[in-house]
C-alpha atoms as a PDB file:
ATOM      1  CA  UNK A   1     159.735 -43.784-250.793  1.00  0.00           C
ATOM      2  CA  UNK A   2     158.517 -44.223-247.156  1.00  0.00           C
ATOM      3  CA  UNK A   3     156.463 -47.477-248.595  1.00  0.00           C
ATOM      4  CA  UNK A   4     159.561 -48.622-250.233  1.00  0.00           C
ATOM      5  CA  UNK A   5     161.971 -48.107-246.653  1.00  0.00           C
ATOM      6  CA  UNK A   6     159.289 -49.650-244.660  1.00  0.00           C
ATOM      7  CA  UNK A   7     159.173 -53.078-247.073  1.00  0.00           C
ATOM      8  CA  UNK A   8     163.290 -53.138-246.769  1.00  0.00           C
ATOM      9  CA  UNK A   9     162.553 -53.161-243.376  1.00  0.00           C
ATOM     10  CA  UNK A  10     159.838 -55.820-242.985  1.00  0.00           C
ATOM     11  CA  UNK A  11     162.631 -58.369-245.415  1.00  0.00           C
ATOM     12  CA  UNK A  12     164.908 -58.225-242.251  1.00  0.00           C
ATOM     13  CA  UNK A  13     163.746 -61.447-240.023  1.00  0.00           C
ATOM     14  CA  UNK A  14     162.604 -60.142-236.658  1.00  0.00           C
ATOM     15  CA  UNK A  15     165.501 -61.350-234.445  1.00  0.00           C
ATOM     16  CA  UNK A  16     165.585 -60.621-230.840  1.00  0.00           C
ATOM     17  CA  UNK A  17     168.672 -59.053-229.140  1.00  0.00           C
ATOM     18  CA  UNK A  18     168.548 -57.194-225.961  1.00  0.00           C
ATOM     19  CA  UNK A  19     170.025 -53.760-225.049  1.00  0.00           C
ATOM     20  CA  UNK A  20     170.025 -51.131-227.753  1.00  0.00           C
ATOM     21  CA  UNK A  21     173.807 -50.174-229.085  1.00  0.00           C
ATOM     22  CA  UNK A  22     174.757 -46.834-228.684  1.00  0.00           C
ATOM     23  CA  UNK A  23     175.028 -46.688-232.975  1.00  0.00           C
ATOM     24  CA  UNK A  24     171.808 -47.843-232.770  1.00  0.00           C
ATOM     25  CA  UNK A  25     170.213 -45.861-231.178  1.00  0.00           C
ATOM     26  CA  UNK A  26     172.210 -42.870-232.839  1.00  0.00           C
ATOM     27  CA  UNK A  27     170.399 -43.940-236.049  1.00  0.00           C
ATOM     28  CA  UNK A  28     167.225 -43.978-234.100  1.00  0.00           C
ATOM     29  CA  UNK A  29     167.512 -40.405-233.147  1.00  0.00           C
ATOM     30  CA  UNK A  30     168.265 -39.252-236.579  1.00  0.00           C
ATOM     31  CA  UNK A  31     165.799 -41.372-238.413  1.00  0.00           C
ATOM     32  CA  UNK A  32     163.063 -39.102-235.801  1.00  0.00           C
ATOM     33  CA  UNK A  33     164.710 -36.266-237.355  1.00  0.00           C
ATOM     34  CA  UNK A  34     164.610 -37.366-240.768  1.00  0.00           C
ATOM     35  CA  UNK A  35     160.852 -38.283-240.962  1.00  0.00           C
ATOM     36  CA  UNK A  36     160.198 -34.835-238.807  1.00  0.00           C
ATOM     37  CA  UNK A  37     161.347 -32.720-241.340  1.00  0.00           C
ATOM     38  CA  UNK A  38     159.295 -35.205-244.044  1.00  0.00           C
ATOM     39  CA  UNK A  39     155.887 -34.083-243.017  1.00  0.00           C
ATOM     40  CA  UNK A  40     152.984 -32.954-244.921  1.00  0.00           C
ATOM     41  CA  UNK A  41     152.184 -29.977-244.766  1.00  0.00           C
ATOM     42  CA  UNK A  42     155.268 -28.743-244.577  1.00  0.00           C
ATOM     43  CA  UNK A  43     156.288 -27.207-240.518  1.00  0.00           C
ATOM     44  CA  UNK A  44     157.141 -24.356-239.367  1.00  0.00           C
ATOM     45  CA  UNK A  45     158.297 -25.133-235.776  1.00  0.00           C
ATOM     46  CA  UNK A  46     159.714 -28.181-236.276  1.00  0.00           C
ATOM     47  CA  UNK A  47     162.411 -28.885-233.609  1.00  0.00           C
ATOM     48  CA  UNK A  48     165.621 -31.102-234.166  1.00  0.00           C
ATOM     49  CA  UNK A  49     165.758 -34.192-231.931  1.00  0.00           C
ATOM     50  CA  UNK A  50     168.937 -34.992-229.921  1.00  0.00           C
ATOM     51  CA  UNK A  51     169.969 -37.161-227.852  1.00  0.00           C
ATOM     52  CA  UNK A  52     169.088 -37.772-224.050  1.00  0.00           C
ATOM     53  CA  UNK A  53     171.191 -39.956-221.651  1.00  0.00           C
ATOM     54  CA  UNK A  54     168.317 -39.533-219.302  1.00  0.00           C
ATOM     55  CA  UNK A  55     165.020 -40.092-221.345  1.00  0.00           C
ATOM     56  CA  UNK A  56     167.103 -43.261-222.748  1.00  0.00           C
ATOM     57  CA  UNK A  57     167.599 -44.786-219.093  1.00  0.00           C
ATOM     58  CA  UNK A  58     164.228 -43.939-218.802  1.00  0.00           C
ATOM     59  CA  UNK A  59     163.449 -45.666-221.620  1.00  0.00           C
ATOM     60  CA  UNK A  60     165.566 -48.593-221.140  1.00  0.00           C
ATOM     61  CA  UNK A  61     163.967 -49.204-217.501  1.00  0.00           C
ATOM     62  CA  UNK A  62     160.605 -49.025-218.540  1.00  0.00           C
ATOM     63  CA  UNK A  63     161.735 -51.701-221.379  1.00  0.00           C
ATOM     64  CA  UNK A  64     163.042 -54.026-218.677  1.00  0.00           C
ATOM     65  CA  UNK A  65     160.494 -54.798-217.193  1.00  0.00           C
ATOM     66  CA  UNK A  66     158.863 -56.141-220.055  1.00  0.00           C
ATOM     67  CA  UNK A  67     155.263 -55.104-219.623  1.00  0.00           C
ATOM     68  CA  UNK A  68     153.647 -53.934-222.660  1.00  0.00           C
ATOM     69  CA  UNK A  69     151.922 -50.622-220.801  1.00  0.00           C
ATOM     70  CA  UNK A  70     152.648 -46.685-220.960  1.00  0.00           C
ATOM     71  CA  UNK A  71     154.612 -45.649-217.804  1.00  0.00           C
ATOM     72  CA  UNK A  72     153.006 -42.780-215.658  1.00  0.00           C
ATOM     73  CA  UNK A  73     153.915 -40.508-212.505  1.00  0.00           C
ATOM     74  CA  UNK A  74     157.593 -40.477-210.965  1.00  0.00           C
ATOM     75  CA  UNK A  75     160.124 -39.674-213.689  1.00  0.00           C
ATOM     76  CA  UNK A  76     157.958 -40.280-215.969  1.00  0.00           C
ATOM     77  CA  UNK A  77     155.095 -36.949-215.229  1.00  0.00           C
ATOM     78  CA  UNK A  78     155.350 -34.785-218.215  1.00  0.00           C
ATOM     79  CA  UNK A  79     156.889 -37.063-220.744  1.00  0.00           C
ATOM     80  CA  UNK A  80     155.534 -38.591-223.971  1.00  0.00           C
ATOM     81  CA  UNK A  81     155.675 -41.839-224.886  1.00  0.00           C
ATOM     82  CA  UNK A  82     156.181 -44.858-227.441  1.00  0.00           C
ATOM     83  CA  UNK A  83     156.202 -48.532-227.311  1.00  0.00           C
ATOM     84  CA  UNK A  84     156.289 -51.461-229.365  1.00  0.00           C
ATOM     85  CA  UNK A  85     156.177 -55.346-229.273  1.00  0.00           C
ATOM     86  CA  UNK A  86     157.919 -57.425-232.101  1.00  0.00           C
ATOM     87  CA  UNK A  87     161.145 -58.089-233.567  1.00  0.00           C
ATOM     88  CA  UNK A  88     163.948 -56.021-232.414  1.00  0.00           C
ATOM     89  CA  UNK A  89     164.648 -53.634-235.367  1.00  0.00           C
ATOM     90  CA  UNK A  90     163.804 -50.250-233.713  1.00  0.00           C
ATOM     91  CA  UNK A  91     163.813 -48.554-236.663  1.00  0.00           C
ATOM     92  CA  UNK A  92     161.060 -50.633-237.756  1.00  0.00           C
ATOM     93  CA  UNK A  93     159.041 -49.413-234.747  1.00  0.00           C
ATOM     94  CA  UNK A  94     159.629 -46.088-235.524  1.00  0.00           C
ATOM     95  CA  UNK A  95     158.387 -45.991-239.065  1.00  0.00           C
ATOM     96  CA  UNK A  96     154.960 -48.432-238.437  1.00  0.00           C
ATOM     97  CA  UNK A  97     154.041 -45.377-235.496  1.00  0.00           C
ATOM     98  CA  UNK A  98     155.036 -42.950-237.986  1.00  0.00           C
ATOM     99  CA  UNK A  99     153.168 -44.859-240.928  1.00  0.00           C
ATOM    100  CA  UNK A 100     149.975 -43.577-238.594  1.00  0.00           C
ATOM    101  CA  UNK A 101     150.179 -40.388-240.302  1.00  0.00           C
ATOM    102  CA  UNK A 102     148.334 -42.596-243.199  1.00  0.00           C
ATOM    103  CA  UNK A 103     145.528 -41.484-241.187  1.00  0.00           C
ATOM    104  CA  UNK A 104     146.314 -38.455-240.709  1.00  0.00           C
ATOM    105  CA  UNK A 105     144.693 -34.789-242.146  1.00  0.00           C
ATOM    106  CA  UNK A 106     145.839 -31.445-241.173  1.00  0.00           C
ATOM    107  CA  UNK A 107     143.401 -28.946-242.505  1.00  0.00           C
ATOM    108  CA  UNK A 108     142.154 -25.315-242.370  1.00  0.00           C
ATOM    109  CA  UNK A 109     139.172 -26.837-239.588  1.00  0.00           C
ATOM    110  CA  UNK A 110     141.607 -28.611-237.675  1.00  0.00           C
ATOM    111  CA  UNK A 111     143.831 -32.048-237.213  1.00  0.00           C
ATOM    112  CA  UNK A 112     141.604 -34.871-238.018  1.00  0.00           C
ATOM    113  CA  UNK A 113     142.236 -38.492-237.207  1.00  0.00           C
ATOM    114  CA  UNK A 114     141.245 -41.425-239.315  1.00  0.00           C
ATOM    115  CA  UNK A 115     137.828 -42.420-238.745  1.00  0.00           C
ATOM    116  CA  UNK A 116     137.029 -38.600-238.112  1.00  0.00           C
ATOM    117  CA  UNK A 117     137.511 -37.858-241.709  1.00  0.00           C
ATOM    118  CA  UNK A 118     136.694 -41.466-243.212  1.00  0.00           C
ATOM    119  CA  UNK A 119     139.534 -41.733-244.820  1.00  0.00           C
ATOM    120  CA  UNK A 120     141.709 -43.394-243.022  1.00  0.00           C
ATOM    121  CA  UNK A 121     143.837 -46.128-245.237  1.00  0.00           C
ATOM    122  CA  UNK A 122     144.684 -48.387-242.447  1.00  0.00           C
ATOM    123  CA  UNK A 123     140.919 -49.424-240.826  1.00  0.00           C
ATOM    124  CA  UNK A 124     142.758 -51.905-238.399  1.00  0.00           C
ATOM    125  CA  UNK A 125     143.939 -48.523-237.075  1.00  0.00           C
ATOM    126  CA  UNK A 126     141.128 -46.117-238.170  1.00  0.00           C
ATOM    127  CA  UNK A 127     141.332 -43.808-234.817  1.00  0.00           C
ATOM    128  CA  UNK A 128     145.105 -44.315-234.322  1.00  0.00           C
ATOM    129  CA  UNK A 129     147.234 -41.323-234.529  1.00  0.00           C
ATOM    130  CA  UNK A 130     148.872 -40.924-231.165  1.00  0.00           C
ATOM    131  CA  UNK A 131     152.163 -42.827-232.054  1.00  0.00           C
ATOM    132  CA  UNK A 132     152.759 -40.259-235.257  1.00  0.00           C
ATOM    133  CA  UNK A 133     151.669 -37.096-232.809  1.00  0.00           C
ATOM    134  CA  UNK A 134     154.431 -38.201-230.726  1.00  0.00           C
ATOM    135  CA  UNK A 135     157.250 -38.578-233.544  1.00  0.00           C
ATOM    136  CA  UNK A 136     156.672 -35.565-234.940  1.00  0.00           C
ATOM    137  CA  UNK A 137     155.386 -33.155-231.877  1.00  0.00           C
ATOM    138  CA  UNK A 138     156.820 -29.965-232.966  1.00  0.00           C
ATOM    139  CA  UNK A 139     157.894 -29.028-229.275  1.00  0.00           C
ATOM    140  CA  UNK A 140     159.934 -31.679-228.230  1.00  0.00           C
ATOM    141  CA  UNK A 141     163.760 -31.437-228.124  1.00  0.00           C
ATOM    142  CA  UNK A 142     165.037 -34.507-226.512  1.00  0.00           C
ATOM    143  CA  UNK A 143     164.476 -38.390-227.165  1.00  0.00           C
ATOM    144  CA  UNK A 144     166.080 -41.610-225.620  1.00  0.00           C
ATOM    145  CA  UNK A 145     164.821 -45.154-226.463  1.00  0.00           C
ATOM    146  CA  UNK A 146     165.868 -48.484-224.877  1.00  0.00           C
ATOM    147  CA  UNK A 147     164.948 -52.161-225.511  1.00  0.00           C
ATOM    148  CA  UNK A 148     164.691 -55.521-224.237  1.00  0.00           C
ATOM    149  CA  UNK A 149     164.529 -59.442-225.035  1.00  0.00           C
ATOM    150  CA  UNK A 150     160.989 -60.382-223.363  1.00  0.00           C
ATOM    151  CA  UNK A 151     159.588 -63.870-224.130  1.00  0.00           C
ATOM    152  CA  UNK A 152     160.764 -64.220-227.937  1.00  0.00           C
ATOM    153  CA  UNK A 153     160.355 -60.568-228.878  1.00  0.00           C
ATOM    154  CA  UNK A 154     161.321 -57.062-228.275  1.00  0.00           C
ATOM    155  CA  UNK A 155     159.926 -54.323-226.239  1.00  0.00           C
ATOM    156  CA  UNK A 156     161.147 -50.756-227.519  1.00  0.00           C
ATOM    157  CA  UNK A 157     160.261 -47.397-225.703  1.00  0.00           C
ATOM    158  CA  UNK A 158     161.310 -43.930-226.941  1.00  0.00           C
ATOM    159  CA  UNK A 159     160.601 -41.631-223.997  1.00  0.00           C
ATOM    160  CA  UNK A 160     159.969 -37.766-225.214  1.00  0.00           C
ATOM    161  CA  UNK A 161     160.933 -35.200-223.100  1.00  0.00           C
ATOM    162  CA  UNK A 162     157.515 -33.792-223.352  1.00  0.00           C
ATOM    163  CA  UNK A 163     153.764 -35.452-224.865  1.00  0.00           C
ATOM    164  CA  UNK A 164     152.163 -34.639-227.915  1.00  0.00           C
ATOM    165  CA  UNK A 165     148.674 -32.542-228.909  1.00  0.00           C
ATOM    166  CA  UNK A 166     146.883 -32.034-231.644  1.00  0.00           C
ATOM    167  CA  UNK A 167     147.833 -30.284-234.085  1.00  0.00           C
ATOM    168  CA  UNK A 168     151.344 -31.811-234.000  1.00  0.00           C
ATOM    169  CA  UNK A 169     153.110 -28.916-235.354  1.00  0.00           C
ATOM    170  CA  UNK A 170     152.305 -25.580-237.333  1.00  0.00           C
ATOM    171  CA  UNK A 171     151.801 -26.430-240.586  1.00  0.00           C
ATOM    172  CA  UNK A 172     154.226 -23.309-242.851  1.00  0.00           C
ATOM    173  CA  UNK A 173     157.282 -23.138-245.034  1.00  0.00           C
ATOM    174  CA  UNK A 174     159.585 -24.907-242.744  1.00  0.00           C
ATOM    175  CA  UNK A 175     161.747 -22.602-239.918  1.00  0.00           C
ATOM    176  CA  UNK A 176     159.621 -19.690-240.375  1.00  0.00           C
ATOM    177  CA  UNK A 177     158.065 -20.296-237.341  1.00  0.00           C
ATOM    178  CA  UNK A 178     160.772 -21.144-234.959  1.00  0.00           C
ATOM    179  CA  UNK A 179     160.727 -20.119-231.455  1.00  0.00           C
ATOM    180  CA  UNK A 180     163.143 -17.432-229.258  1.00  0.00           C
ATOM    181  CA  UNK A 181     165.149 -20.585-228.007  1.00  0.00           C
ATOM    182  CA  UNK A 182     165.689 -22.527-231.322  1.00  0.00           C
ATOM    183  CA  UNK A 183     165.923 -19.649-234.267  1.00  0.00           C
ATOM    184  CA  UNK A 184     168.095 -21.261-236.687  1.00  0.00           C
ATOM    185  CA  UNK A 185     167.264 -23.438-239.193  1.00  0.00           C
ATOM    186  CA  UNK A 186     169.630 -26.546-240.093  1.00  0.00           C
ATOM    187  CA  UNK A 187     167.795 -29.146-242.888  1.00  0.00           C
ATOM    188  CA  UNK A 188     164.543 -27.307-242.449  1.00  0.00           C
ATOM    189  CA  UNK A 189     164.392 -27.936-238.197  1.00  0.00           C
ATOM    190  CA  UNK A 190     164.401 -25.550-236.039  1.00  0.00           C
ATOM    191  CA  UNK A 191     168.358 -25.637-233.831  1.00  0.00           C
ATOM    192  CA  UNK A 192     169.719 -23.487-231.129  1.00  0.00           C
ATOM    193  CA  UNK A 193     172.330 -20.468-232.037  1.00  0.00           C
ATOM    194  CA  UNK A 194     175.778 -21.592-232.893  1.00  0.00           C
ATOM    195  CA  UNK A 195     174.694 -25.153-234.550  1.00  0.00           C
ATOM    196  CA  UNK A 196     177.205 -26.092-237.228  1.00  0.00           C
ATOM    197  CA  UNK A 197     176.007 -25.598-240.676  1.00  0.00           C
ATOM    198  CA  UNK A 198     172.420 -23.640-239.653  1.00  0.00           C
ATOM    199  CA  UNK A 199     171.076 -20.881-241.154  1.00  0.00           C
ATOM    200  CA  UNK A 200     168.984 -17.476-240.290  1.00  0.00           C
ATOM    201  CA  UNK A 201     165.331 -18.803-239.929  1.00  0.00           C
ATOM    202  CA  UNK A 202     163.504 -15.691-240.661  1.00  0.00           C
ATOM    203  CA  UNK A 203     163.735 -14.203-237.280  1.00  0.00           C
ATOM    204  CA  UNK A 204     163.200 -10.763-238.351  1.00  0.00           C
ATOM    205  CA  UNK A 205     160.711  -8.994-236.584  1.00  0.00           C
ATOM    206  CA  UNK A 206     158.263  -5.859-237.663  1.00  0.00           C
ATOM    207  CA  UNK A 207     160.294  -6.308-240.739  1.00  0.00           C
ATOM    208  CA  UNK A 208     159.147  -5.813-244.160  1.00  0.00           C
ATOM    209  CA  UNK A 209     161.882  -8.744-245.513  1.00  0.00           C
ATOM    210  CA  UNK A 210     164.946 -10.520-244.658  1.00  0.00           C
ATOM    211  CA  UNK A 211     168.457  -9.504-246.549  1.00  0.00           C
ATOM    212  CA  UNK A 212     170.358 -12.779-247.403  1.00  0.00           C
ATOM    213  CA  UNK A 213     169.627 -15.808-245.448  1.00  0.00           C
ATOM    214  CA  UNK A 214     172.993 -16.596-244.703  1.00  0.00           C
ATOM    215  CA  UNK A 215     174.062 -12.995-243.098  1.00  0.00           C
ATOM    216  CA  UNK A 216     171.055 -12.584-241.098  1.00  0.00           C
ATOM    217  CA  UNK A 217     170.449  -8.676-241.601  1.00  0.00           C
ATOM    218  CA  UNK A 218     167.014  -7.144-241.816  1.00  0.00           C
ATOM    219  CA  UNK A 219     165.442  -4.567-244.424  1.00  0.00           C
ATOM    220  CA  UNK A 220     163.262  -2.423-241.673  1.00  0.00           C
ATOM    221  CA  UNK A 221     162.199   0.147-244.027  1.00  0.00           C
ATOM    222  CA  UNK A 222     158.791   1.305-243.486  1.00  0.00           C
ATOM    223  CA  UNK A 223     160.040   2.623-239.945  1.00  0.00           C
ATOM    224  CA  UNK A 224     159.735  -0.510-238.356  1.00  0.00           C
ATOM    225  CA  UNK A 225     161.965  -0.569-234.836  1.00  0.00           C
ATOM    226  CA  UNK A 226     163.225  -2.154-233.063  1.00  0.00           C
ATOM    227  CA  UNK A 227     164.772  -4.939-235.677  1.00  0.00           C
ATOM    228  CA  UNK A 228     165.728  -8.331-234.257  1.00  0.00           C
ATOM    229  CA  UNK A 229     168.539  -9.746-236.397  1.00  0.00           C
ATOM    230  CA  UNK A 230     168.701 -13.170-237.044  1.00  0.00           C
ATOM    231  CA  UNK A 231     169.861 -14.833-234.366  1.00  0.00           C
ATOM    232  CA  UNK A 232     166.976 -13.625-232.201  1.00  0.00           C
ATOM    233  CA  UNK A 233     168.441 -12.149-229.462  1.00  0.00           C
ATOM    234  CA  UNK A 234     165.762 -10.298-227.128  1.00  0.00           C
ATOM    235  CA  UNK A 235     166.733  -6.866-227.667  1.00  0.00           C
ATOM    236  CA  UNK A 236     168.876  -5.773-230.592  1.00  0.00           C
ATOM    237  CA  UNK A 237     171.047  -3.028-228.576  1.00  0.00           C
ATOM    238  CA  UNK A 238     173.244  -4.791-226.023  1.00  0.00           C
ATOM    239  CA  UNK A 239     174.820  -3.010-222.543  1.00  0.00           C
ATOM    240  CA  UNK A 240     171.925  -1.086-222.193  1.00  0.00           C
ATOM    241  CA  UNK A 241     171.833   0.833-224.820  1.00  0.00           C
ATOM    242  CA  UNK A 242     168.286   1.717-226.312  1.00  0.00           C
ATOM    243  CA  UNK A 243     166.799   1.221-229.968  1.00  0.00           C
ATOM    244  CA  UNK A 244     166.152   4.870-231.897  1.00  0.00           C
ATOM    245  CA  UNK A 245     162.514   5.883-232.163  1.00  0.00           C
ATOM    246  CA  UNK A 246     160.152   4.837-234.591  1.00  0.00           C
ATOM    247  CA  UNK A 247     159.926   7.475-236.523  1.00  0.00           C
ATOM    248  CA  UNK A 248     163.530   6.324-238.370  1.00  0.00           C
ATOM    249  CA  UNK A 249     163.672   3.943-240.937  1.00  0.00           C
ATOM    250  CA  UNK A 250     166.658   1.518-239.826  1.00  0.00           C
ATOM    251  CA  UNK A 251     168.040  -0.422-236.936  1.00  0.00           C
ATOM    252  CA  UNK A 252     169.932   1.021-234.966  1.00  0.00           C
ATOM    253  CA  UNK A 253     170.603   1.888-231.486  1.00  0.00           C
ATOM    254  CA  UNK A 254     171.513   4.898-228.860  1.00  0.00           C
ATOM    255  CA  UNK A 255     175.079   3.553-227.059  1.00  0.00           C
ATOM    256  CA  UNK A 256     175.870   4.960-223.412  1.00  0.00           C
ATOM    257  CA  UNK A 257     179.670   6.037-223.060  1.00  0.00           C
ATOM    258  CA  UNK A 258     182.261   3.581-224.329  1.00  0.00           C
ATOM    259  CA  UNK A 259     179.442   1.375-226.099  1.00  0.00           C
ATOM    260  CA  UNK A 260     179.907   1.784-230.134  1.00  0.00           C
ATOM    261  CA  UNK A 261     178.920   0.022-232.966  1.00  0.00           C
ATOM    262  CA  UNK A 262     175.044  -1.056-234.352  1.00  0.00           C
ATOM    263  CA  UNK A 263     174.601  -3.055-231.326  1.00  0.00           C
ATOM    264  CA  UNK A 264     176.565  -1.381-228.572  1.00  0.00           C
ATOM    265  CA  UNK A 265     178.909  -3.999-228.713  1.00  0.00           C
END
């Protein structure tokens, strides 16, 4: 399927247009997500994308000026980065650094890059897996991307609003390693509470199981306190109330005056 999407993609004749439409790049954003939550193994901590108004003035500055080069210091200290020179159908250049994961091994030793395992099925890009790293870096949130008309073809930069390492991402059954700040799962990425349409993403903690993915409870038998519910909070018992001792075998909590309820809500 990606082989087949990337041919459809090649048939369209590389024209050259300048700024990137705000549809576009819409479709941009959600193709990143899309391929994120495609990788092999599956992840465990992989984060939805969104938007950024600033990484994409970012990115659409650095694409002005036409130079072919990564962009360093200033606003850009801290950020990843992608670029391309071509035609001007930025979802092309999304899917040929993506296509680098063709080179790509995650195993039990370690992430290995083409040549490093000698098996890499592109040789004109044996060592080459930066590009896919940044796509599908696990810990970045944000993403803006920007083009321009240079010289009879396109420059197009996605700025990230952090870089990539190696591994990418966790490898795991996808959400069940989400972090404090993004527990939910929506289309098997990682998405802060209150997202439309997400689900619990197995934030129970010292927990022998989760009850129902969609309610978010926890089964703490086995006298396993305190019990974060699904949607992660810190501490279970709110207004200062304090979670009963170990020695019980559910979640609850101890409410000061006036406090009632499981959470001292």
């Amino acid at each position: 399927m990606l082989l087949v999407f990337l041919l459809l993609l090649l048939l369209h004749p590389p024209l050259v247009s300048n700024q990137m439409t705000d549809a576009e790049h819409q479709g941009i954003v959600e193709l990143h997500n899309r391929l994120r939550r495609s990788v092999l193994p599956e992840a465990a901590n992989m984060n939805q994308l969104i938007a950024s108004a600033t990484l994409r003035n970012l990115a659409q500055q650095a694409a002005d000026t036409c130079r072919f080069e990564h962009n360093y210091g200033g606003d850009y200290s801290g950020l990843g980065e992608n670029l391309y020179m071509g035609g001007s159908n930025a979802s092309l250049a999304v899917m040929l650094w993506f296509i680098e994961r063709e080179n790509y091994r995650l195993s039990a030793s370690g992430a290995l890059c083409g040549l490093e395992y000698g098996n890499g099925r592109y040789p004109q890009y044996a060592s080459s897996c930066g590009h896919y790293y940044q796509v599908v870096q696990a810990s970045v949130r944000e993403v803006g991307c920007g083009k321009k008309a240079c010289s009879g073809s396109s420059l197009i930069v996605c700025e990230y609003n952090s870089g990539s390492g190696s591994p990418p991402y966790t490898a795991g059954p996808s959400c069940s390693g989400c972090s404090s700040a993004r527990p939910r799962c929506l289309d098997g990425l990682c998405v802060p509470v209150g997202t439309s349409g997400s689900t619990c993403s197995l934030a129970c903690q010292s927990c022998t199981k989760l009850v129902g993915n969609a309610t978010g409870s926890c089964d703490c038998s086995g006298s396993y306190v305190p019990c974060t519910k699904c949607d992660s909070d810190a501490t279970q018992c709110l207004n200062n109330g304090t979670d009963v001792g170990a020695s019980l075998t559910n979640c609850s909590c101890v409410c000061p005056a006036d406090f009632y309820g499981d959470r001292c809500q």
